[in-house]
N, C-alpha and C. Protein backbone atom coordinates (compact mmCIF):
# COMPACT_ATOMS: atom_id res chain seq x y z
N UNK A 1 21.91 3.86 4.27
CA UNK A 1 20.68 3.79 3.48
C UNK A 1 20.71 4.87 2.41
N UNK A 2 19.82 4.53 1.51
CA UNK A 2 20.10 5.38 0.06
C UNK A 2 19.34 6.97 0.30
N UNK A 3 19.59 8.01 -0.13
CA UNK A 3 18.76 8.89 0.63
C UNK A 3 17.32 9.08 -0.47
N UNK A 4 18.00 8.42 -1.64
CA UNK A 4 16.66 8.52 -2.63
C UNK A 4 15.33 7.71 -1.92
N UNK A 5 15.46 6.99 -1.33
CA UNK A 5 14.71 5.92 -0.54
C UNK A 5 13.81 6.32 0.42
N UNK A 6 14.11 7.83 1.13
CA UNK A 6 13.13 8.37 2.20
C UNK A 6 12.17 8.48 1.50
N UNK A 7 11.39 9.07 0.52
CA UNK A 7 10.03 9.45 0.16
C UNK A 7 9.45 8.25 -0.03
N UNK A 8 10.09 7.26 -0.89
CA UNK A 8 9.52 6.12 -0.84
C UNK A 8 8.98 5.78 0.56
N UNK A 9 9.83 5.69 1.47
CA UNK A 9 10.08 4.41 2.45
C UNK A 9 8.38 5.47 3.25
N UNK A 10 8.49 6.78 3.40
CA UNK A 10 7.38 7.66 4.10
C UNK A 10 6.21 7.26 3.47
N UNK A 11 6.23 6.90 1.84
CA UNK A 11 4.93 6.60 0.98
C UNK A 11 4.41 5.71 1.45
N UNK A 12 5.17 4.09 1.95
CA UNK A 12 5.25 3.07 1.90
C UNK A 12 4.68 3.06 3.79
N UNK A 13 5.09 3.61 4.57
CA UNK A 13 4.62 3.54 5.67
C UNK A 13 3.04 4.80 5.76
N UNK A 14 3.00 5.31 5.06
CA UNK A 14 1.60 6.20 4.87
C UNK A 14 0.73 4.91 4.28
N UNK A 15 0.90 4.31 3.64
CA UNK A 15 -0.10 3.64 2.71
C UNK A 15 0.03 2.26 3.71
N UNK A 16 0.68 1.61 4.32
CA UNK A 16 0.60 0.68 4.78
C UNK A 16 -0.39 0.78 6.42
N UNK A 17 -0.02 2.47 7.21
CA UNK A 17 -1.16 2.72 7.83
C UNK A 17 -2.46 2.55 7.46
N UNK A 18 -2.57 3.33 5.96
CA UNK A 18 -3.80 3.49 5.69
C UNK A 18 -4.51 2.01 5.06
N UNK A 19 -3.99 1.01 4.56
CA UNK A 19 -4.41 -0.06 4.37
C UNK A 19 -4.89 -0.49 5.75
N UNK A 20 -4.00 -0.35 6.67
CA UNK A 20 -4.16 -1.60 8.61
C UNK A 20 -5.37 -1.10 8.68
N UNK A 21 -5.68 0.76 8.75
CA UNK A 21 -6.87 0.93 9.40
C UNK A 21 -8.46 0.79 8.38
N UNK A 22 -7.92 0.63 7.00
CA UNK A 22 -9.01 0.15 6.09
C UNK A 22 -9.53 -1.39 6.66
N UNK A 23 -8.51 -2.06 6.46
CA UNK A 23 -8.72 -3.35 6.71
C UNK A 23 -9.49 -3.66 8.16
N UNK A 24 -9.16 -2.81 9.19
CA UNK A 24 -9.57 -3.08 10.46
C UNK A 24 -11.18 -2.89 10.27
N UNK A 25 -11.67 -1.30 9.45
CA UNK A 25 -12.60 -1.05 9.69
C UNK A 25 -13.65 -1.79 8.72
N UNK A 26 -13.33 -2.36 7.84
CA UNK A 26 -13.70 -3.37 7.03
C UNK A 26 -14.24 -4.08 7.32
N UNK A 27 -13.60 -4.70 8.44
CA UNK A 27 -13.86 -6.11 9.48
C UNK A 27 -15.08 -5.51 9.93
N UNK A 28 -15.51 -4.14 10.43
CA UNK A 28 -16.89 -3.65 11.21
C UNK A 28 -17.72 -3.51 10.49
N UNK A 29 -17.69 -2.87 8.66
CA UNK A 29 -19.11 -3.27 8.56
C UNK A 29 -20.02 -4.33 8.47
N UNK A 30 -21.33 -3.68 8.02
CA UNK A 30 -22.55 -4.32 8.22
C UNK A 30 -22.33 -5.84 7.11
N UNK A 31 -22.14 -5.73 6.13
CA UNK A 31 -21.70 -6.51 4.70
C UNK A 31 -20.14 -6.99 5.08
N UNK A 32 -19.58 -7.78 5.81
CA UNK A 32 -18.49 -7.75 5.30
C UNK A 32 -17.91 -8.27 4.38
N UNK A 33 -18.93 -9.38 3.99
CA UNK A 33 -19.02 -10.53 2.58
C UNK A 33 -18.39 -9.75 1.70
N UNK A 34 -19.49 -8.73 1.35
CA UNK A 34 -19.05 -7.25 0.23
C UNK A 34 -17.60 -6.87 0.51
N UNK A 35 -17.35 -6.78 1.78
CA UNK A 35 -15.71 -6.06 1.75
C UNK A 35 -14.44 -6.97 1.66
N UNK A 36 -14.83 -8.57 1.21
CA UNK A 36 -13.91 -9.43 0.97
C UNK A 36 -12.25 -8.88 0.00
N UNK A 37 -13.03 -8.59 -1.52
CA UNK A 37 -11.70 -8.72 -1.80
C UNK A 37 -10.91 -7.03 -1.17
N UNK A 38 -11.76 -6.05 -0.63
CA UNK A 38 -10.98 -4.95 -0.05
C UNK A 38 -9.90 -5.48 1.10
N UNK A 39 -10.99 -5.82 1.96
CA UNK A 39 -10.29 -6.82 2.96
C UNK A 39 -8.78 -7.20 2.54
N UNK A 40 -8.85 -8.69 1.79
CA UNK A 40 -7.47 -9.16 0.91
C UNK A 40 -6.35 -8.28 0.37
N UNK A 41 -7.20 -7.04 -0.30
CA UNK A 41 -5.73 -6.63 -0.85
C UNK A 41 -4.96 -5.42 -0.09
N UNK A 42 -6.01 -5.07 1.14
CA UNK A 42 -5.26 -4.16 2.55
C UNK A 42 -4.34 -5.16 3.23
N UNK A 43 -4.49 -6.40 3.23
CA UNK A 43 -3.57 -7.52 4.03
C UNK A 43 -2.03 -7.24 2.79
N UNK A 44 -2.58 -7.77 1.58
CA UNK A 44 -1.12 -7.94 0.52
C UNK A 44 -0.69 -6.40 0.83
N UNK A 45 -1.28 -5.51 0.08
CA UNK A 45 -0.39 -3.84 0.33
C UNK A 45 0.07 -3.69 1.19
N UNK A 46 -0.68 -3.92 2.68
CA UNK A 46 0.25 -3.67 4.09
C UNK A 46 1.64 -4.26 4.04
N UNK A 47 1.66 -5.82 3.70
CA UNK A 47 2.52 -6.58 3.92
C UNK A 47 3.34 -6.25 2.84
N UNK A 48 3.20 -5.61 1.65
CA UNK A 48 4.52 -5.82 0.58
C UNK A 48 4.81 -4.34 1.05
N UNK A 49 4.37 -2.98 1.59
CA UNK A 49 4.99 -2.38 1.74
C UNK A 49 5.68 -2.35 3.09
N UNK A 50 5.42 -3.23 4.13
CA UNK A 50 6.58 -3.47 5.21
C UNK A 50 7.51 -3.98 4.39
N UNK A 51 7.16 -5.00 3.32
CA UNK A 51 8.64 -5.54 3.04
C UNK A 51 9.68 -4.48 1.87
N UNK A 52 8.76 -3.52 1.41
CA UNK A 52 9.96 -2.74 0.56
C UNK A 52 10.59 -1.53 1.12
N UNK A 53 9.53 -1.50 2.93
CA UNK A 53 10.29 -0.20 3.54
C UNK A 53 11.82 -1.07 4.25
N UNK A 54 11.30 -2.52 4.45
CA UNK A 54 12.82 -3.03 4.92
C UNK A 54 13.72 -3.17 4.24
N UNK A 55 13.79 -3.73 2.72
CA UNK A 55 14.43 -3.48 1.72
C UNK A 55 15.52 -2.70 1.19
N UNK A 56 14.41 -0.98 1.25
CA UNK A 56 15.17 0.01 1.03
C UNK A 56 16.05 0.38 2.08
N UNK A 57 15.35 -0.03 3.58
CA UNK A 57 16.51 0.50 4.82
C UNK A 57 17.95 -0.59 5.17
N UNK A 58 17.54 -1.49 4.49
CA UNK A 58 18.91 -2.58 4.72
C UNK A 58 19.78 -2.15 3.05
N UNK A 59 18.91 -1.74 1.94
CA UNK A 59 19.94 -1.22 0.68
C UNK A 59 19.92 -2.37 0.12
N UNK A 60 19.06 -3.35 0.06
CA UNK A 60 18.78 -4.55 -0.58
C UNK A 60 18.99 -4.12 -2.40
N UNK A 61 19.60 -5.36 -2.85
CA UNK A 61 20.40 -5.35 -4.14
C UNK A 61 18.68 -5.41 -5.00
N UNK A 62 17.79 -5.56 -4.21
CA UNK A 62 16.49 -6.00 -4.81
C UNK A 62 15.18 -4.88 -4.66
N UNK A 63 16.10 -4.00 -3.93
CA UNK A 63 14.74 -2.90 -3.42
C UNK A 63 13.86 -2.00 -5.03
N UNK A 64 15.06 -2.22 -6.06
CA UNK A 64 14.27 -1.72 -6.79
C UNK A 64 13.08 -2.88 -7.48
N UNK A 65 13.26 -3.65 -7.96
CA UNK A 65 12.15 -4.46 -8.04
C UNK A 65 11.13 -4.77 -6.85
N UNK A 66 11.65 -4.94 -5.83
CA UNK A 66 10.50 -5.14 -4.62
C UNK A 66 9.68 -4.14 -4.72
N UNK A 67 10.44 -2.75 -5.17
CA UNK A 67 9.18 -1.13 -5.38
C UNK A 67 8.43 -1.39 -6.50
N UNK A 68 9.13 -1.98 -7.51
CA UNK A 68 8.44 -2.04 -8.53
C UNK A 68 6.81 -2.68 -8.42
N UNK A 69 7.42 -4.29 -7.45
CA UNK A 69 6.01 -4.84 -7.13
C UNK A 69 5.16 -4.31 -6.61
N UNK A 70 5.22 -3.68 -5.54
CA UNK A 70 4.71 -2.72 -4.33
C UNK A 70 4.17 -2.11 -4.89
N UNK A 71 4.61 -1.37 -6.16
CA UNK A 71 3.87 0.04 -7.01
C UNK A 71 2.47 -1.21 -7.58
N UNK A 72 2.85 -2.19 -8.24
CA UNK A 72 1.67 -2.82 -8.71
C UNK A 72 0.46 -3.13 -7.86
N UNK A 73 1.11 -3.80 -6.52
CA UNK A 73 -0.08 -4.20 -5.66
C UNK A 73 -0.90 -2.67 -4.36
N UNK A 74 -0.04 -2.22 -4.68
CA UNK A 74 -0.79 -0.31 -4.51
C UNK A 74 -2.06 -0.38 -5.23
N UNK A 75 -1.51 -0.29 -6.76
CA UNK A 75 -1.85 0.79 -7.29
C UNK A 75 -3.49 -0.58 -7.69
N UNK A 76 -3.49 -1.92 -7.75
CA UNK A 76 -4.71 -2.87 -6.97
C UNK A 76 -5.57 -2.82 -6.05
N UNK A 77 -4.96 -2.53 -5.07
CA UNK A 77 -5.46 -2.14 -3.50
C UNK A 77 -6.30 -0.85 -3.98
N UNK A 78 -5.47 0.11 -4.71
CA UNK A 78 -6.52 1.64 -4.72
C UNK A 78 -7.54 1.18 -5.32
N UNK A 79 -7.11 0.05 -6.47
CA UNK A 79 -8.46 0.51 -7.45
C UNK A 79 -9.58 -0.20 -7.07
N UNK A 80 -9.39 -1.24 -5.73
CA UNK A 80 -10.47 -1.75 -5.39
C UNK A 80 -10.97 -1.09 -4.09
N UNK A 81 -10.39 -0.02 -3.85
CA UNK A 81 -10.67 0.34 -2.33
C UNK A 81 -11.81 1.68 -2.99
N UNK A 82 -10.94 2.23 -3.87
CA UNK A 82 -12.07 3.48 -4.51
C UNK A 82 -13.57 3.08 -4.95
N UNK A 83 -13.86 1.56 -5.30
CA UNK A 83 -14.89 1.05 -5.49
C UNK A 83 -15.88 1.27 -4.46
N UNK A 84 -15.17 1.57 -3.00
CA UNK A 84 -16.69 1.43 -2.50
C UNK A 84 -16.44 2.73 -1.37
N UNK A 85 -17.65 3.55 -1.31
CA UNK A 85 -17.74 4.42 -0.63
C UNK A 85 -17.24 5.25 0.88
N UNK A 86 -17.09 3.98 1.38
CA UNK A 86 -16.72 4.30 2.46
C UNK A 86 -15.44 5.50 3.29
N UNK A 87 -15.57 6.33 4.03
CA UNK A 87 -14.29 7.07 3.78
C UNK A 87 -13.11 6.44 4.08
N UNK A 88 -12.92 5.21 4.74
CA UNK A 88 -11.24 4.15 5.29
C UNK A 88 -11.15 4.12 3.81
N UNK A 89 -11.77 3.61 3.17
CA UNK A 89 -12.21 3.06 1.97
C UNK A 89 -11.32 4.31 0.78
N UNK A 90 -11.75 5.18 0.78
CA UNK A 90 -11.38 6.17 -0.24
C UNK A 90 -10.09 6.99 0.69
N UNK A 91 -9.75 7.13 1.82
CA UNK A 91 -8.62 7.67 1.89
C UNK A 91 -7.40 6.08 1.41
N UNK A 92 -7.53 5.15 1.82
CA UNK A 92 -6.64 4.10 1.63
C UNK A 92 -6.57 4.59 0.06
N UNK A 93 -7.65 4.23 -0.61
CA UNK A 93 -7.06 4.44 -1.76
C UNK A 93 -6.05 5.51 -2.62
N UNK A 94 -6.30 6.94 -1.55
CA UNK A 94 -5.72 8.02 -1.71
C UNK A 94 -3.77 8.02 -1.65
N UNK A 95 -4.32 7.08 -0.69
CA UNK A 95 -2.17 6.35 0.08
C UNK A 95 -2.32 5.16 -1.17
N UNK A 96 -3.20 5.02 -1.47
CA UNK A 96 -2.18 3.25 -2.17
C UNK A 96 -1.79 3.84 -3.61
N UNK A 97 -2.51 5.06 -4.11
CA UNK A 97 -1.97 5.56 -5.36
C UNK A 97 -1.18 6.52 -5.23
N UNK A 98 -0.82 7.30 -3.99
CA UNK A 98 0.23 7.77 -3.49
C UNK A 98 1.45 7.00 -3.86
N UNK A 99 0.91 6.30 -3.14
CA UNK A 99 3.05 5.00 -2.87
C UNK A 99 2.98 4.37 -4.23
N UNK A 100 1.66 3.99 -4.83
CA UNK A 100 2.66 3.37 -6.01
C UNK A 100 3.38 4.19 -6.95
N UNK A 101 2.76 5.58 -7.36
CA UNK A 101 3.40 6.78 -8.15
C UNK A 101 4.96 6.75 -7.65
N UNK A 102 5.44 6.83 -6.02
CA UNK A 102 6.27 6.65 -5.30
C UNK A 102 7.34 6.21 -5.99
N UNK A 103 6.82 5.13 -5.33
CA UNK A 103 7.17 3.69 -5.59
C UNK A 103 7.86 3.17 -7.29
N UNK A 104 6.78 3.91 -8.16
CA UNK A 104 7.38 3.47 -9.35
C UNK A 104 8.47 4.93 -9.85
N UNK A 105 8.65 5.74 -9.57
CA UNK A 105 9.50 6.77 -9.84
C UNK A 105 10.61 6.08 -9.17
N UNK A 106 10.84 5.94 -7.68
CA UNK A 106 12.03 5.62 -7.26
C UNK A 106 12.65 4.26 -7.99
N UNK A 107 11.78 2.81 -8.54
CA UNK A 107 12.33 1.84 -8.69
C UNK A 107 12.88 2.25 -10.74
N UNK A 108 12.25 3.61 -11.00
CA UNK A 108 12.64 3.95 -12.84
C UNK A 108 14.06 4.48 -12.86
């Protein structure tokens, strides 16, 4: 595996925690109507950054574009997660603009 790839791959599993437990706690509030599209884009971020931490650990001929995407649907996820108050809410967003900064340094 590439060793440029650890900070990523740590960004990518920080932010993909912090999406699962946004998304989980999402599901509990009072409104969850309101937490729809948060909801949605903790499911996509989780899932594209499992797929660019596998990527980078198999040395995929594609990991730099897969980061590239990853940095986009991050740096989505933050800007809708910072929208609403909650603290799952504002630390996720703290990890999803984490990993995409990451994310887009390692795939430049």
């Amino acid at each position: 595996m590439n060793t440029d790839y650890e900070k990523c791959i740590q960004a990518c599993l920080d932010c993909m925690e912090a999406c699962n437990k946004c998304y989980d706690a999402c599901l509990l509030e009072d409104d969850v109507k309101m937490m729809a599209d948060c909801i949605r884009m903790d499911r996509e971020c989780a899932d594209i950054c499992a797929y660019a931490i596998q990527s980078m650990q198999r040395n995929s001929p594609f990991a730099e574009q897969i980061c590239t995407l990853c940095a986009e649907i991050c740096q989505a996820c933050g800007e809708i997660c910072q929208q609403h108050e909650a603290e799952h809410c504002q630390e996720c967003a703290k990890a999803c603009f984490a990993c995409a900064d990451t994310c887009r340094t390692m795939a430049a």
